[in-house]
PDB file of N, CA and C in Angstrom:
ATOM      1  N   UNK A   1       0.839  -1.175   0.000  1.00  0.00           N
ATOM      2  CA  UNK A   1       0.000   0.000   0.000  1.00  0.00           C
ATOM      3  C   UNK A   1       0.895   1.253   0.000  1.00  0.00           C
ATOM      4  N   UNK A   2       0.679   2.142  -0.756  1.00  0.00           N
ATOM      5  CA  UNK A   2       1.342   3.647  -0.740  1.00  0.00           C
ATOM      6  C   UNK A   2       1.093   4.437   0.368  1.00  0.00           C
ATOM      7  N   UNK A   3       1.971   4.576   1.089  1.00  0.00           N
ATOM      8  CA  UNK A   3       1.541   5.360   2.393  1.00  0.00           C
ATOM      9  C   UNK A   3       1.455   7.158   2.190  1.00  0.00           C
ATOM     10  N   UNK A   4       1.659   7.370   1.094  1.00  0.00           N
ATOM     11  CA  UNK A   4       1.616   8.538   0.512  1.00  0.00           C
ATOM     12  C   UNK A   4       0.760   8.981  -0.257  1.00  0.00           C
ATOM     13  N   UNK A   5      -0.179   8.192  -0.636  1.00  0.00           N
ATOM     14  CA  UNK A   5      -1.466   8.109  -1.810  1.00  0.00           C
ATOM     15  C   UNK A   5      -1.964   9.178  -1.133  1.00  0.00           C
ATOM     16  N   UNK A   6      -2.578  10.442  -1.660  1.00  0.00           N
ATOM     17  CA  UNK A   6      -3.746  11.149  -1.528  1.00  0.00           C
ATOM     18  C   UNK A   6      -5.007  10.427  -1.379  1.00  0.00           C
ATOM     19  N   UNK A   7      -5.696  10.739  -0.379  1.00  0.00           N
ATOM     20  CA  UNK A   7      -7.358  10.200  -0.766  1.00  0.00           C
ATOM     21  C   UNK A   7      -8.642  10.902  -0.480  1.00  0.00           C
ATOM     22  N   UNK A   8      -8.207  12.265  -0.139  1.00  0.00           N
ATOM     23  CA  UNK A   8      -8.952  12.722  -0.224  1.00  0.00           C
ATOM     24  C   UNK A   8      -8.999  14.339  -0.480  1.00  0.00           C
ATOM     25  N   UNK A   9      -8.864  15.269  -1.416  1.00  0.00           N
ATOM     26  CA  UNK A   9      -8.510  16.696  -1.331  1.00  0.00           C
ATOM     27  C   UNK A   9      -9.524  17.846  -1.910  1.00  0.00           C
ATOM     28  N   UNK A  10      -9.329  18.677  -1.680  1.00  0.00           N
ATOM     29  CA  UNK A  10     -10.240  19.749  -2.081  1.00  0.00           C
ATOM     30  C   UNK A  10      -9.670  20.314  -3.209  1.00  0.00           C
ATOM     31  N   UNK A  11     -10.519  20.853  -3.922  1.00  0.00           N
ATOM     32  CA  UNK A  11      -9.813  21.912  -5.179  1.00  0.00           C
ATOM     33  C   UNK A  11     -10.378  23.485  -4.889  1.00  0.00           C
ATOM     34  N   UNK A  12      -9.863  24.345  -5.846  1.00  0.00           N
ATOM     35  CA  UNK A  12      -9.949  25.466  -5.844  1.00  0.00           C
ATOM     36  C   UNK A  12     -11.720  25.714  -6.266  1.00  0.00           C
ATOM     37  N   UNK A  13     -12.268  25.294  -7.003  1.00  0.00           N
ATOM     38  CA  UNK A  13     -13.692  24.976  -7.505  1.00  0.00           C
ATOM     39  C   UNK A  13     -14.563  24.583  -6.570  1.00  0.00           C
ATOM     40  N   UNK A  14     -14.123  23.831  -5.792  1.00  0.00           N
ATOM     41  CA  UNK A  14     -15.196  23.197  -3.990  1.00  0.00           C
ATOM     42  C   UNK A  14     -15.134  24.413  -3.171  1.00  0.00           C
ATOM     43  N   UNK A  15     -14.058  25.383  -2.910  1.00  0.00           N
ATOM     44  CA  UNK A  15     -14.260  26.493  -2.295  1.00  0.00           C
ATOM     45  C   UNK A  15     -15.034  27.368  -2.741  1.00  0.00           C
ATOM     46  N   UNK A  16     -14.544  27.552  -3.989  1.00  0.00           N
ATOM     47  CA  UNK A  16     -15.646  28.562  -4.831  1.00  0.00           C
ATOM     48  C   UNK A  16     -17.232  28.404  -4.863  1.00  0.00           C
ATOM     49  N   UNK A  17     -17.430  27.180  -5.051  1.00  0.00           N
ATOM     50  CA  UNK A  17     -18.537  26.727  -4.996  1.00  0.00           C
ATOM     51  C   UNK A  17     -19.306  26.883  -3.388  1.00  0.00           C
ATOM     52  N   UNK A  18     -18.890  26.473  -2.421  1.00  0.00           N
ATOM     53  CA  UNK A  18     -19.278  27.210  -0.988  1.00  0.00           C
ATOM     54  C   UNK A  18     -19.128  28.623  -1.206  1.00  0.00           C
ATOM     55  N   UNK A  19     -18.328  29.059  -1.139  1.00  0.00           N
ATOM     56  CA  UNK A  19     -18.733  30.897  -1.197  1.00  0.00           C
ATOM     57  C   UNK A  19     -19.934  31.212  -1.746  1.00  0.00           C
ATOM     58  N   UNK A  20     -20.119  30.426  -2.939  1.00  0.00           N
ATOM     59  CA  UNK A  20     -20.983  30.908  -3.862  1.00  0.00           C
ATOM     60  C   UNK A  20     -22.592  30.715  -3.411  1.00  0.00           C
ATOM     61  N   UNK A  21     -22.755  29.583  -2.735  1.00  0.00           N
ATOM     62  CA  UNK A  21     -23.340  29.392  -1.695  1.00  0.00           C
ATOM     63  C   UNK A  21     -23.986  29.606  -0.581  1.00  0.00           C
ATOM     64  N   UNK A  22     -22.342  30.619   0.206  1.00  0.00           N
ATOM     65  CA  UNK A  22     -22.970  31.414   1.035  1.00  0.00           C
ATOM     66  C   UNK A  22     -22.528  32.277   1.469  1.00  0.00           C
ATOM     67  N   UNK A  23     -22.134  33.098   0.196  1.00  0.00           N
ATOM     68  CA  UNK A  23     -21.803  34.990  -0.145  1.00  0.00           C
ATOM     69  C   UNK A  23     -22.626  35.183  -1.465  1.00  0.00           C
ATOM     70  N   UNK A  24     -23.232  34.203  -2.042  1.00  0.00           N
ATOM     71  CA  UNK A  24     -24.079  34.220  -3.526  1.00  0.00           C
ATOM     72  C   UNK A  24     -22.556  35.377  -4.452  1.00  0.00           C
ATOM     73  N   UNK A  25     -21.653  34.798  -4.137  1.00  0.00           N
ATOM     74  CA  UNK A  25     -20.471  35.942  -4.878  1.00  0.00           C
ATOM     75  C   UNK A  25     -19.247  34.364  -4.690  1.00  0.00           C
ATOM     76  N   UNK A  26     -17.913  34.554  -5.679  1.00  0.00           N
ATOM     77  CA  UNK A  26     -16.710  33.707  -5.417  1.00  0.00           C
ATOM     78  C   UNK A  26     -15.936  34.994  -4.865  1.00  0.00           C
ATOM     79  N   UNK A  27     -15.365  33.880  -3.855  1.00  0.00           N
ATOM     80  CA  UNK A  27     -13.793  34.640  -3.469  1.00  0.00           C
ATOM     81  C   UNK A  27     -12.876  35.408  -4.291  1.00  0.00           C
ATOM     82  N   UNK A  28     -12.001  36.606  -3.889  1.00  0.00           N
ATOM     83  CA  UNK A  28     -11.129  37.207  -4.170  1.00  0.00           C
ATOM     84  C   UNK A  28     -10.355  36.594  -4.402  1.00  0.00           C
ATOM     85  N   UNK A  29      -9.195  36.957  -5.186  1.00  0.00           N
ATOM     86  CA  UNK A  29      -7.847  36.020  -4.578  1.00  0.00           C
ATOM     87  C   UNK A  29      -7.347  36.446  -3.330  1.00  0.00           C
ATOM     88  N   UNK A  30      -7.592  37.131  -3.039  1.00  0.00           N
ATOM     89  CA  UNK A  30      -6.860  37.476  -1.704  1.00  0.00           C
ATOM     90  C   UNK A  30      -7.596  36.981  -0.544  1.00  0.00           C
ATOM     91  N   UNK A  31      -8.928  36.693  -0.633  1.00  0.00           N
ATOM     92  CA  UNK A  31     -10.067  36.001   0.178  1.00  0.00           C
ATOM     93  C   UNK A  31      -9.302  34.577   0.329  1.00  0.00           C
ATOM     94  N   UNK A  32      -9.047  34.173  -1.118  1.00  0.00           N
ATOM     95  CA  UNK A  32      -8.759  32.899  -1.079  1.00  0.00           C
ATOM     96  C   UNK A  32      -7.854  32.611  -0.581  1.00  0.00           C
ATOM     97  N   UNK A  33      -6.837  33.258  -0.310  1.00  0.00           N
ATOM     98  CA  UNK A  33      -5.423  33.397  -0.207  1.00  0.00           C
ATOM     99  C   UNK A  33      -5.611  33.430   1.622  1.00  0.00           C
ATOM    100  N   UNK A  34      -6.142  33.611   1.954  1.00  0.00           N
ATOM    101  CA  UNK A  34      -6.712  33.344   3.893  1.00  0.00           C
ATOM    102  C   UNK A  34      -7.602  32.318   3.526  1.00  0.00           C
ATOM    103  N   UNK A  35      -8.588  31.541   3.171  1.00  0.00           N
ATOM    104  CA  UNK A  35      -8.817  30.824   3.660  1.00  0.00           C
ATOM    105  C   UNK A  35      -8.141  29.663   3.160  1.00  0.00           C
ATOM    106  N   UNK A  36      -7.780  29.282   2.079  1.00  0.00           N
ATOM    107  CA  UNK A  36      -6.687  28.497   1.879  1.00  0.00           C
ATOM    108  C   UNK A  36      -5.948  27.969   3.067  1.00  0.00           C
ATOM    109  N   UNK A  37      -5.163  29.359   3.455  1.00  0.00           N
ATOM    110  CA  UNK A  37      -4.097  29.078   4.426  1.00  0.00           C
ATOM    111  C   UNK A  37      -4.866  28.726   6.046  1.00  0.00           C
ATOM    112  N   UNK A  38      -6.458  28.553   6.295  1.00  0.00           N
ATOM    113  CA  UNK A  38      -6.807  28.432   7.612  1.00  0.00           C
ATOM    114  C   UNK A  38      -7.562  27.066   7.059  1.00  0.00           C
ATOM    115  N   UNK A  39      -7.868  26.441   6.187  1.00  0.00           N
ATOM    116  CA  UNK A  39      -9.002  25.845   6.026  1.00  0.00           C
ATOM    117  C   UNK A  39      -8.646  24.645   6.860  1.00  0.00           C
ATOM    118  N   UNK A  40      -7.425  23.544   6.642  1.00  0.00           N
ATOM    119  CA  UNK A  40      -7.052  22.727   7.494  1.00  0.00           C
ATOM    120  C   UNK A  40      -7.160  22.739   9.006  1.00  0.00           C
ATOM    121  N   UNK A  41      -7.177  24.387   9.485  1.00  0.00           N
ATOM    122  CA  UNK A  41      -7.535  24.268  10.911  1.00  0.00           C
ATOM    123  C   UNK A  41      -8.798  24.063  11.297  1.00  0.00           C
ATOM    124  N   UNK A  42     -10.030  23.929  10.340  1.00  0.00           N
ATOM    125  CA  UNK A  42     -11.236  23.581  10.964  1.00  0.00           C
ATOM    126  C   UNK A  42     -11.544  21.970  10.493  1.00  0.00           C
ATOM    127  N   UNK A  43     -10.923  21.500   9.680  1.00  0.00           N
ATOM    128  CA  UNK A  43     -11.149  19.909   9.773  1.00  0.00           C
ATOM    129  C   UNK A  43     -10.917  19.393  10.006  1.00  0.00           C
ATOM    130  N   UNK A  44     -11.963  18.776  10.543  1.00  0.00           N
ATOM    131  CA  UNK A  44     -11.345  17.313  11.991  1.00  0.00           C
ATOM    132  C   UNK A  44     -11.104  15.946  11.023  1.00  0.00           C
ATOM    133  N   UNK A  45      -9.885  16.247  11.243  1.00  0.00           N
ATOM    134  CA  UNK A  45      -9.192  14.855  10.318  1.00  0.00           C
ATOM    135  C   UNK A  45      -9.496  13.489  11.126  1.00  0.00           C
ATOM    136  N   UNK A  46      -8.791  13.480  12.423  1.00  0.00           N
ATOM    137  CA  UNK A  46      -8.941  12.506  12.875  1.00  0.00           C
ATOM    138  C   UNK A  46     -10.461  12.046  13.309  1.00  0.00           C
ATOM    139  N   UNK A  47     -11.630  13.285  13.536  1.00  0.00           N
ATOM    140  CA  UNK A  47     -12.736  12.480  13.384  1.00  0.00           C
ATOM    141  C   UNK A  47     -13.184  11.769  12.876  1.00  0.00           C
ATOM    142  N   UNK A  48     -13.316  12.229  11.226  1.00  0.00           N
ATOM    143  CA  UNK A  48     -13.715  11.612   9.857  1.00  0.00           C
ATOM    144  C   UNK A  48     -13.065  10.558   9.992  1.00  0.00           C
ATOM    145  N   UNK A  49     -11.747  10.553   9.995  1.00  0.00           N
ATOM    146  CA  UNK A  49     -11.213   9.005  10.025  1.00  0.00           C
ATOM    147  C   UNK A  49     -11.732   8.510  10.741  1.00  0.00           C
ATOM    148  N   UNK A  50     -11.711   8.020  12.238  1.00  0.00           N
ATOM    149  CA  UNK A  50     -12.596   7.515  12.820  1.00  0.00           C
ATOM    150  C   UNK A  50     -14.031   7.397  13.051  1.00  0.00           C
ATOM    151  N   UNK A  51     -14.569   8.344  12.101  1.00  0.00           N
ATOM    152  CA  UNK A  51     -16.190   7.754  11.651  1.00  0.00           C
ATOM    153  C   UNK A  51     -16.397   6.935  11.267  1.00  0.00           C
ATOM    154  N   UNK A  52     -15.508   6.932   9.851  1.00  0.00           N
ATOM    155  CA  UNK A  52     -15.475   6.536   8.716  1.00  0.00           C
ATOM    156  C   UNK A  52     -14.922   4.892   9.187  1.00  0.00           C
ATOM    157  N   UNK A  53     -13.721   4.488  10.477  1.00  0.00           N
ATOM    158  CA  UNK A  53     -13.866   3.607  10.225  1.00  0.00           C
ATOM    159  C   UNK A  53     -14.875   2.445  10.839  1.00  0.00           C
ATOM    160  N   UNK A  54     -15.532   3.401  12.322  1.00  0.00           N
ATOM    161  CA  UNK A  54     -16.639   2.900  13.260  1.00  0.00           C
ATOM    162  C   UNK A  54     -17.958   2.648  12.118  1.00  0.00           C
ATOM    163  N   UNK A  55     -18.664   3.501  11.275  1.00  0.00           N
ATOM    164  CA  UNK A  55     -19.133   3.260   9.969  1.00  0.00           C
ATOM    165  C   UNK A  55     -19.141   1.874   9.651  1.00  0.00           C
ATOM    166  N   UNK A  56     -17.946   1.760   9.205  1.00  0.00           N
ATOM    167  CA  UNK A  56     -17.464   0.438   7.993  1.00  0.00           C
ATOM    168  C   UNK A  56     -17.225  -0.781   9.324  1.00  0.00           C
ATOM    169  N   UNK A  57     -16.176  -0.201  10.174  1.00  0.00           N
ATOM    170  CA  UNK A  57     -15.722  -1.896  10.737  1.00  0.00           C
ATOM    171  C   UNK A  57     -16.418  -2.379  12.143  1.00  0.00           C
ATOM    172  N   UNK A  58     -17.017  -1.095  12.228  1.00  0.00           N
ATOM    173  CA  UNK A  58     -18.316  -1.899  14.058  1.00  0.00           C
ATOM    174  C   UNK A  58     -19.189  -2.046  13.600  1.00  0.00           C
TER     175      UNK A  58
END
């Protein structure tokens, strides 16, 4: 197994698409350019993982 494989990421288009959402407007670049750099601090990585595997393996 690749312990390096990506499996799961966001693009520039999934952000846009939330703004758009809920500013009915896309980000600046400079908008983008902050949340870019904060977005990892609000996702709970290790939750999802462990949803995801209580989900599937309990």
């Amino acid at each position: 197994m690749d312990r390096e494989k990506i499996i799961y990421s966001l693009n520039i288009e999934d952000v846009q698409n939330v703004a758009d959402q809920e500013l009915a407007r896309e980000l600046t670049e400079d908008e983008f350019k902050i949340i870019e750099s904060k977005l990892g601090d609000y996702i709970d990585w290790y939750g999802s993982i462990a949803a995801a595997i209580d989900d599937i393996l309990r």
